[in-house]
N, C-alpha and C. Protein backbone atom coordinates (compact mmCIF):
# COMPACT_ATOMS: atom_id res chain seq x y z
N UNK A 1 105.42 94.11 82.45
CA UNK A 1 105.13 93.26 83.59
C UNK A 1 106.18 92.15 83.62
N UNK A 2 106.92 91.83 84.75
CA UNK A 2 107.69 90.93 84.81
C UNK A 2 107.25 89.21 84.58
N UNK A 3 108.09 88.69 84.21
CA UNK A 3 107.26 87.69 83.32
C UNK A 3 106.68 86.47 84.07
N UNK A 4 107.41 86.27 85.18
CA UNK A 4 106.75 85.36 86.28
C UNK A 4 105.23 86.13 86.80
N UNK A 5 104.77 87.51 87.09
CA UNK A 5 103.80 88.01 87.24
C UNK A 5 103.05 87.56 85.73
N UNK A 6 103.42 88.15 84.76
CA UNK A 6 102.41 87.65 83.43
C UNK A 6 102.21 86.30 83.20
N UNK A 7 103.30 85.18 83.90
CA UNK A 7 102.68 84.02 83.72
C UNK A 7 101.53 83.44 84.36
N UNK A 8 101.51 84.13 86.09
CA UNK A 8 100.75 83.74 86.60
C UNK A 8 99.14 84.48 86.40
N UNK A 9 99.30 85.74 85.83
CA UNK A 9 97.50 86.26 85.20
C UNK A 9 97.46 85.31 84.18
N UNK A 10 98.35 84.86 83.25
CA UNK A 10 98.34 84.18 81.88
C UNK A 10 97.27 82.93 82.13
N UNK A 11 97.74 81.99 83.01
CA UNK A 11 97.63 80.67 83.36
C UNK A 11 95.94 80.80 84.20
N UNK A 12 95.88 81.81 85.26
CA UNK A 12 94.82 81.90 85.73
C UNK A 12 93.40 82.31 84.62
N UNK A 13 93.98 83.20 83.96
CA UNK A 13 92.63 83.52 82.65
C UNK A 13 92.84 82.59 81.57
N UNK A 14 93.71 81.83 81.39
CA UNK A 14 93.78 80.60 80.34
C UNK A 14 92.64 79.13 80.90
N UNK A 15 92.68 78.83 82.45
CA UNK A 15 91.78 78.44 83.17
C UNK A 15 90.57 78.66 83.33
N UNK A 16 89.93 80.16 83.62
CA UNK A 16 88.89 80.33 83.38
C UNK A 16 87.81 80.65 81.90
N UNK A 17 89.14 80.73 80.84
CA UNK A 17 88.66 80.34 79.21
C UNK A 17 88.50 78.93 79.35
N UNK A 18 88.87 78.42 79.55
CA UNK A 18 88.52 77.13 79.17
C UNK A 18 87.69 76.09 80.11
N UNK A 19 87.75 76.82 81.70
CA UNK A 19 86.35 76.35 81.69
C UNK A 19 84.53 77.21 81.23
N UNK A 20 84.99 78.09 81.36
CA UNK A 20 83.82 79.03 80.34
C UNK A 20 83.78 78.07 78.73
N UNK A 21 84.60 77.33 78.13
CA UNK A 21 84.49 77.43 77.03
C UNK A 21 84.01 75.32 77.39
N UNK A 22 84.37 74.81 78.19
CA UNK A 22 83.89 73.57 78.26
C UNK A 22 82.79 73.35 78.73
N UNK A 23 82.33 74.70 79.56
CA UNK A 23 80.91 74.37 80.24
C UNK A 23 80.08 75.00 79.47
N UNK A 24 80.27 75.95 79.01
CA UNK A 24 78.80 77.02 78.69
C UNK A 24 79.55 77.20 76.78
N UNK A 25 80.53 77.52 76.32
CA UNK A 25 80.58 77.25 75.16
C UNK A 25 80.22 76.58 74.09
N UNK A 26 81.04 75.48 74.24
CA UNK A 26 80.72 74.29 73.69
C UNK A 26 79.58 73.93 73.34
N UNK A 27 78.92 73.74 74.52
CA UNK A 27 77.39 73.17 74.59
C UNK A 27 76.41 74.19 73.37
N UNK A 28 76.83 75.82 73.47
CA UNK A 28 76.19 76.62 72.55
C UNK A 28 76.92 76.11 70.80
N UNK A 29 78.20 76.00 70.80
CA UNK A 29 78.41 75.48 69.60
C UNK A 29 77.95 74.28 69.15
N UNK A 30 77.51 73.18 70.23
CA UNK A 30 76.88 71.89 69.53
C UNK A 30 75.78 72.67 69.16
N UNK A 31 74.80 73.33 69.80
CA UNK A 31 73.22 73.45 69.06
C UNK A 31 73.62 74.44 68.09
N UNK A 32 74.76 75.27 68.01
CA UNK A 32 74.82 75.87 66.18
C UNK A 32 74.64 74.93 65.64
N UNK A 33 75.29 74.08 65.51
CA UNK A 33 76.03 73.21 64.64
C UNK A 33 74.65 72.33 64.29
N UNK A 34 73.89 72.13 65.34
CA UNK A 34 72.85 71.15 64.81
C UNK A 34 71.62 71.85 64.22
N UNK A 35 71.62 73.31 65.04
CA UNK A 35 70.47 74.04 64.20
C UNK A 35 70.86 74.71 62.61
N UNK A 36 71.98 74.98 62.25
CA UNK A 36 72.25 75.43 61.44
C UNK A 36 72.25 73.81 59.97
N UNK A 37 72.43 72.23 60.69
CA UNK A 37 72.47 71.84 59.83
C UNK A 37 70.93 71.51 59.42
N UNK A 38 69.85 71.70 60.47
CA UNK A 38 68.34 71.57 60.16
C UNK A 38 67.60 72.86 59.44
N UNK A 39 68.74 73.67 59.59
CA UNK A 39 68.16 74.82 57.99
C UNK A 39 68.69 73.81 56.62
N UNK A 40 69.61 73.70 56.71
CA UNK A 40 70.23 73.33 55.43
C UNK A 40 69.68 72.20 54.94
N UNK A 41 68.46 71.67 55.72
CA UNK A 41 67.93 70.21 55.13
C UNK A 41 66.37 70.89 54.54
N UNK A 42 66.03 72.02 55.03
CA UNK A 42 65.20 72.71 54.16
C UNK A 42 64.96 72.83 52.94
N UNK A 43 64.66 71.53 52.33
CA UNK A 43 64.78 71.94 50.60
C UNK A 43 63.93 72.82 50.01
N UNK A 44 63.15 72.78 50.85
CA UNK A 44 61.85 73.58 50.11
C UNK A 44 62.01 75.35 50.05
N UNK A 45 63.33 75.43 51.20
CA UNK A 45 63.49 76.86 51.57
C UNK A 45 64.35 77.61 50.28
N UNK A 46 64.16 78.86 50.59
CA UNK A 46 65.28 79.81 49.28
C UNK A 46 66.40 79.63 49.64
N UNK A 47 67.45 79.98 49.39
CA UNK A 47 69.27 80.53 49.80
C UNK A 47 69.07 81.24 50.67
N UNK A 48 68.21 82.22 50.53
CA UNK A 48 68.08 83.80 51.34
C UNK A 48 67.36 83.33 52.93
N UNK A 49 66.33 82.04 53.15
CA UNK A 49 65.94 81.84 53.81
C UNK A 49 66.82 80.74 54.53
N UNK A 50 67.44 80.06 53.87
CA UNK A 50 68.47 79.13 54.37
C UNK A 50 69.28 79.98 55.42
N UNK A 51 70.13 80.66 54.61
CA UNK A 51 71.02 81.43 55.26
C UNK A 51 70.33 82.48 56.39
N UNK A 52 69.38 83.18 56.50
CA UNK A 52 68.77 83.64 57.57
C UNK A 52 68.88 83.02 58.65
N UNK A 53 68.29 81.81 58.63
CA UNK A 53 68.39 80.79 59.42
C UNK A 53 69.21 80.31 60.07
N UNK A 54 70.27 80.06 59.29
CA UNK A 54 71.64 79.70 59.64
C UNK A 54 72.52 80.74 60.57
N UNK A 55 71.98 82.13 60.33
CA UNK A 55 72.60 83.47 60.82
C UNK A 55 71.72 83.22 62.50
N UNK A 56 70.29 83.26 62.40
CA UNK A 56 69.71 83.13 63.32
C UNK A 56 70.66 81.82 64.57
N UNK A 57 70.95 80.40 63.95
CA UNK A 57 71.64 79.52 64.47
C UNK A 57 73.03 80.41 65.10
N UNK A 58 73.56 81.01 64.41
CA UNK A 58 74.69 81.68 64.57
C UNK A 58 74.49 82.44 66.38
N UNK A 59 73.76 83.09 66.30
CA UNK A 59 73.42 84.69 67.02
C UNK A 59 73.66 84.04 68.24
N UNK A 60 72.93 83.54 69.22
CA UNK A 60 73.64 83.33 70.56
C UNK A 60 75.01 82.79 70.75
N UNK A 61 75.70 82.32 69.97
CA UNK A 61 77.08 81.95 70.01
C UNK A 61 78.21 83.46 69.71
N UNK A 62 77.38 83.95 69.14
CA UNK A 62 78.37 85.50 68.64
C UNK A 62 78.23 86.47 69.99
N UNK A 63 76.85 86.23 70.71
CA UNK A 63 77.03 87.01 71.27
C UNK A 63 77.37 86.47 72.87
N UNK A 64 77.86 85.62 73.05
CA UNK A 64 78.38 84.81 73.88
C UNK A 64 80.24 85.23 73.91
N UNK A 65 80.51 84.63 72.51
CA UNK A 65 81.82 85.09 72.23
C UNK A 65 82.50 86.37 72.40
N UNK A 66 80.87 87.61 72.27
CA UNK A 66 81.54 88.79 72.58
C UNK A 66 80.97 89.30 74.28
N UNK A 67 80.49 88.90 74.47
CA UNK A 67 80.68 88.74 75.99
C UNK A 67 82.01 88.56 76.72
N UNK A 68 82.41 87.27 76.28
CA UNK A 68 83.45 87.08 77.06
C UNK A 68 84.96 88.19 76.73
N UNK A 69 85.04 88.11 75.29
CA UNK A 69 85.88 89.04 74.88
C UNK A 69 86.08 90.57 75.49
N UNK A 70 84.63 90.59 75.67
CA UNK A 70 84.25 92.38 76.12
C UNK A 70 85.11 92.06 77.82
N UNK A 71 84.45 91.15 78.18
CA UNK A 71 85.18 91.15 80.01
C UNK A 71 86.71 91.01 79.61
N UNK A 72 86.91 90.09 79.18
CA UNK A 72 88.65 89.79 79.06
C UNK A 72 89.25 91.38 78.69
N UNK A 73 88.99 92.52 77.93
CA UNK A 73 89.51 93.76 77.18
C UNK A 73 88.99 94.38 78.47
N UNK A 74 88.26 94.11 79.42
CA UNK A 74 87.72 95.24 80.48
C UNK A 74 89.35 94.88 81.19
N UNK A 75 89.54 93.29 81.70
CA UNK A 75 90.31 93.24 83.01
C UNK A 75 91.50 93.43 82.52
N UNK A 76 91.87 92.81 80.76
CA UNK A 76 92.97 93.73 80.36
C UNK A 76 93.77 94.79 80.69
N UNK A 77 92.32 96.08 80.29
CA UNK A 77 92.78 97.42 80.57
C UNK A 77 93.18 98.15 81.85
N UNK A 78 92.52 97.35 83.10
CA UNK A 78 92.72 97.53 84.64
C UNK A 78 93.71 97.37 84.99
N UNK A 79 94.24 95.74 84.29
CA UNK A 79 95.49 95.74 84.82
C UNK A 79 96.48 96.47 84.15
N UNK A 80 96.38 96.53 82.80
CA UNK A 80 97.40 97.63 82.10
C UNK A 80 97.77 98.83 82.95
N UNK A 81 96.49 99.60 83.50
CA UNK A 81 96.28 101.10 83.97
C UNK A 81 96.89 100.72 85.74
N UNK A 82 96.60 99.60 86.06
CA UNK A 82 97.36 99.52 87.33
C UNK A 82 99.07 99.20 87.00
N UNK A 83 99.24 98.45 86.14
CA UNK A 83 100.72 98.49 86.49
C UNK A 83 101.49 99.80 85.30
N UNK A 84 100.79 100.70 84.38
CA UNK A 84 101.08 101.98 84.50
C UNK A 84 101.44 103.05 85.36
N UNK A 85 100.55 102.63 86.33
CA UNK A 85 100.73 103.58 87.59
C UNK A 85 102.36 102.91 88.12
N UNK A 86 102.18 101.68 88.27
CA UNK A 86 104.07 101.42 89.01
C UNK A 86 104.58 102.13 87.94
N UNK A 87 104.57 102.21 87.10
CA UNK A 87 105.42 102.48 86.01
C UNK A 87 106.15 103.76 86.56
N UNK A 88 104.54 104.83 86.37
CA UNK A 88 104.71 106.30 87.32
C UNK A 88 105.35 106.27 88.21
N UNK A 89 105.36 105.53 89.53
CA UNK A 89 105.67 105.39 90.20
C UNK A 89 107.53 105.17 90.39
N UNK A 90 107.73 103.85 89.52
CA UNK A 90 108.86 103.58 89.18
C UNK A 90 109.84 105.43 88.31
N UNK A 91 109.18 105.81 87.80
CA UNK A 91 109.92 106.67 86.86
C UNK A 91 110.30 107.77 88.13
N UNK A 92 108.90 108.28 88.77
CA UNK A 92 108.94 109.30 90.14
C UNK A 92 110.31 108.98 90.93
N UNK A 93 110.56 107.75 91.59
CA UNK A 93 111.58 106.93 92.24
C UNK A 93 112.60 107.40 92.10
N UNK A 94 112.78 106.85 90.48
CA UNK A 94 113.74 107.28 89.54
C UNK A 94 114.54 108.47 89.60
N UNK A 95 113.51 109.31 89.24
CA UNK A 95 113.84 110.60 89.25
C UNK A 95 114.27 111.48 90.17
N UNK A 96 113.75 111.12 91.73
CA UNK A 96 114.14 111.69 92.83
C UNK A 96 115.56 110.80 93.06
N UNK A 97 116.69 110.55 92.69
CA UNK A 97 117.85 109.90 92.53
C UNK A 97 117.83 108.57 93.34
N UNK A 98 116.83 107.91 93.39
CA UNK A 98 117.10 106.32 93.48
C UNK A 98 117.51 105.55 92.88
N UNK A 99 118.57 104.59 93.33
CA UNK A 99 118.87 103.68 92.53
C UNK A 99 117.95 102.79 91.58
N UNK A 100 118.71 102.34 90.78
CA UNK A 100 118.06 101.10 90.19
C UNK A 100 117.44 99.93 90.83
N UNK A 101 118.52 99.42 91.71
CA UNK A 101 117.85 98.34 92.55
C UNK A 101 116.57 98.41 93.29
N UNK A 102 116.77 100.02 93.63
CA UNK A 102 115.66 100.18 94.70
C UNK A 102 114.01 100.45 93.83
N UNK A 103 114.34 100.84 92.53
CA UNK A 103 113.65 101.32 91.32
C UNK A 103 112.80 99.78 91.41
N UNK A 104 113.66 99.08 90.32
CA UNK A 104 113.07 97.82 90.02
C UNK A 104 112.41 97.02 91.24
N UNK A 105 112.77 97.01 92.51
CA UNK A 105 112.05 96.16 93.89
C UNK A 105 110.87 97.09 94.07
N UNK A 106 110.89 98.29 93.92
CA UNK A 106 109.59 98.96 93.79
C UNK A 106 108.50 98.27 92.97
N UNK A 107 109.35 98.34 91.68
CA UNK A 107 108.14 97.94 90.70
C UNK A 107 107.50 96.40 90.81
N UNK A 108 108.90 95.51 91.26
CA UNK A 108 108.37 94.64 91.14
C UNK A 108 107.09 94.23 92.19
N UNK A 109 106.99 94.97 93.85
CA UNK A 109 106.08 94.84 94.34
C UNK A 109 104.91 95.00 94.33
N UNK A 110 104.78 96.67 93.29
CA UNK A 110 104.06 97.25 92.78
C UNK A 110 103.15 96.17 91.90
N UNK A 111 103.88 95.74 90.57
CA UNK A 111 103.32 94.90 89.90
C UNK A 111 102.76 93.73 90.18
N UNK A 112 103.26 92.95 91.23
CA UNK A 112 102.95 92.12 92.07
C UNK A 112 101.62 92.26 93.06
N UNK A 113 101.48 93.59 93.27
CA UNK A 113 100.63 93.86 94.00
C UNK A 113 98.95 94.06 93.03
N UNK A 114 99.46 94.39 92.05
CA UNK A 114 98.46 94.31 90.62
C UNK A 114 97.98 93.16 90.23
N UNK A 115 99.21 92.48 90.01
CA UNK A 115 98.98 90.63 89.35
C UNK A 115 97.83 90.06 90.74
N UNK A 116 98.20 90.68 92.28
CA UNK A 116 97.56 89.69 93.00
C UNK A 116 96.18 90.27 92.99
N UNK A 117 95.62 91.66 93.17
CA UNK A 117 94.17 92.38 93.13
C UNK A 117 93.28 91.53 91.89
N UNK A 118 94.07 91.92 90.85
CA UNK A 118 93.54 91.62 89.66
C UNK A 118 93.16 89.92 89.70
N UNK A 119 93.90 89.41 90.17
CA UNK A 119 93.92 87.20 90.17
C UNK A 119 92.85 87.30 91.22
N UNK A 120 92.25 88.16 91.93
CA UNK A 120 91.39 88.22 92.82
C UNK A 120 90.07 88.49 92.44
N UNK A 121 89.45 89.32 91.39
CA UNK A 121 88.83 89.84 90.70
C UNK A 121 87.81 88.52 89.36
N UNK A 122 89.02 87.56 89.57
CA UNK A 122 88.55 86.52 88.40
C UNK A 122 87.33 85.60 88.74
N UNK A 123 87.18 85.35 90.30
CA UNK A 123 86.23 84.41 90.64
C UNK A 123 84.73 85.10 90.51
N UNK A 124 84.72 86.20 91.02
CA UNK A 124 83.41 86.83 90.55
C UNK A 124 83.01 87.36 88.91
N UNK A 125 84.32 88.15 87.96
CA UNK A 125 83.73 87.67 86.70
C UNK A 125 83.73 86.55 86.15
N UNK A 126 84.51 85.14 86.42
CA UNK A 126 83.73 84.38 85.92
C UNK A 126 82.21 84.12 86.61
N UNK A 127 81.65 84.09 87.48
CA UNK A 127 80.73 84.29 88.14
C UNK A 127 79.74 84.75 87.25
N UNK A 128 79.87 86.11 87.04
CA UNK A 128 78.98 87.00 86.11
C UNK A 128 79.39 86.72 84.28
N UNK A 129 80.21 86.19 84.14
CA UNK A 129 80.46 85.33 82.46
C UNK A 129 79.12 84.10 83.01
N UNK A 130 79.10 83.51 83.37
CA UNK A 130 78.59 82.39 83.80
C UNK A 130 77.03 82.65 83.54
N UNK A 131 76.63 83.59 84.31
CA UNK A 131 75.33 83.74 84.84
C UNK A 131 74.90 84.97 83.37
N UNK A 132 76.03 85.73 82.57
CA UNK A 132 75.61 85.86 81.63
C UNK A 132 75.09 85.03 80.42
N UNK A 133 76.03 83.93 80.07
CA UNK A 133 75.88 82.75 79.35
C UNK A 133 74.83 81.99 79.49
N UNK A 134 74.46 82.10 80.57
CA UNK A 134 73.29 81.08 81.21
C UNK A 134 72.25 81.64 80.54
N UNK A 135 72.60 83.57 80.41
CA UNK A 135 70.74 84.19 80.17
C UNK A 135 70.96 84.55 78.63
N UNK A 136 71.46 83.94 77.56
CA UNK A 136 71.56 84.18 76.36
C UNK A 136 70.61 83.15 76.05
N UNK A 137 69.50 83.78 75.08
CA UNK A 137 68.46 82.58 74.53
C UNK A 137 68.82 82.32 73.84
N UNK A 138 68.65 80.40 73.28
CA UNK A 138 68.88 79.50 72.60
C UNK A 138 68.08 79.59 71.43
């Protein structure tokens, strides 16, 4: 992918990490952090029960984390498999004796045309990151 196209998916999903991670993250890592330190004041509890506990504190944050991960490796692979296809496309070009110039302005529209579907695609999964995060019990 040409690198002005990868900067601009880069910057757009670097944006929606970090507001996923200031609004709905965070907030799940403060209550680890505070439930996991109200096991550990358990004196009366075992190791085995401490740490249960602490795992329990853990669990909506893990599965939060793999939430988001799982969407990010979905839109990954879409766009990979779409600008594969220019690729095809580009090589087809190729092969029927087109130039280079005409090769590469292919692709680059091609890819361009990927970077823009795909930057389109982001407002509704964060949407559904959102409204997943929201339904993870505390």
């Amino acid at each position: 992918m040409a690198e002005a196209h990868q900067a601009r998916v880069q910057h757009a999903v670097e944006e929606m990490v970090q507001s996923l991670e200031r609004d709905h993250i965070r907030k799940m890592q403060g209550r680890m952090f505070r439930c996991s330190a109200e096991c550990c004041e358990r004196t009366t509890d075992s190791m085995s029960k401490v740490h249960e506990c602490i795992e329990r504190c853990h669990t909506p944050l893990a599965k939060a984390q793999g939430l988001v991960t799982n969407e990010l490796e979905k839109f990954q692979d879409r766009l990979t498999r779409c600008t594969m296809n220019c690729n095809d496309k580009a090589k087809d070009l190729f092969d029927s004796g087109a130039k280079e110039p005409a090769v590469r302005a292919l692709m680059d529209k091609c890819v361009g045309s990927c970077v823009d579907d795909h930057l389109g695609l982001l407002p509704s999964m964060t949407r559904r990151l959102k409204e997943n995060l929201d339904s993870i019990p505390q």
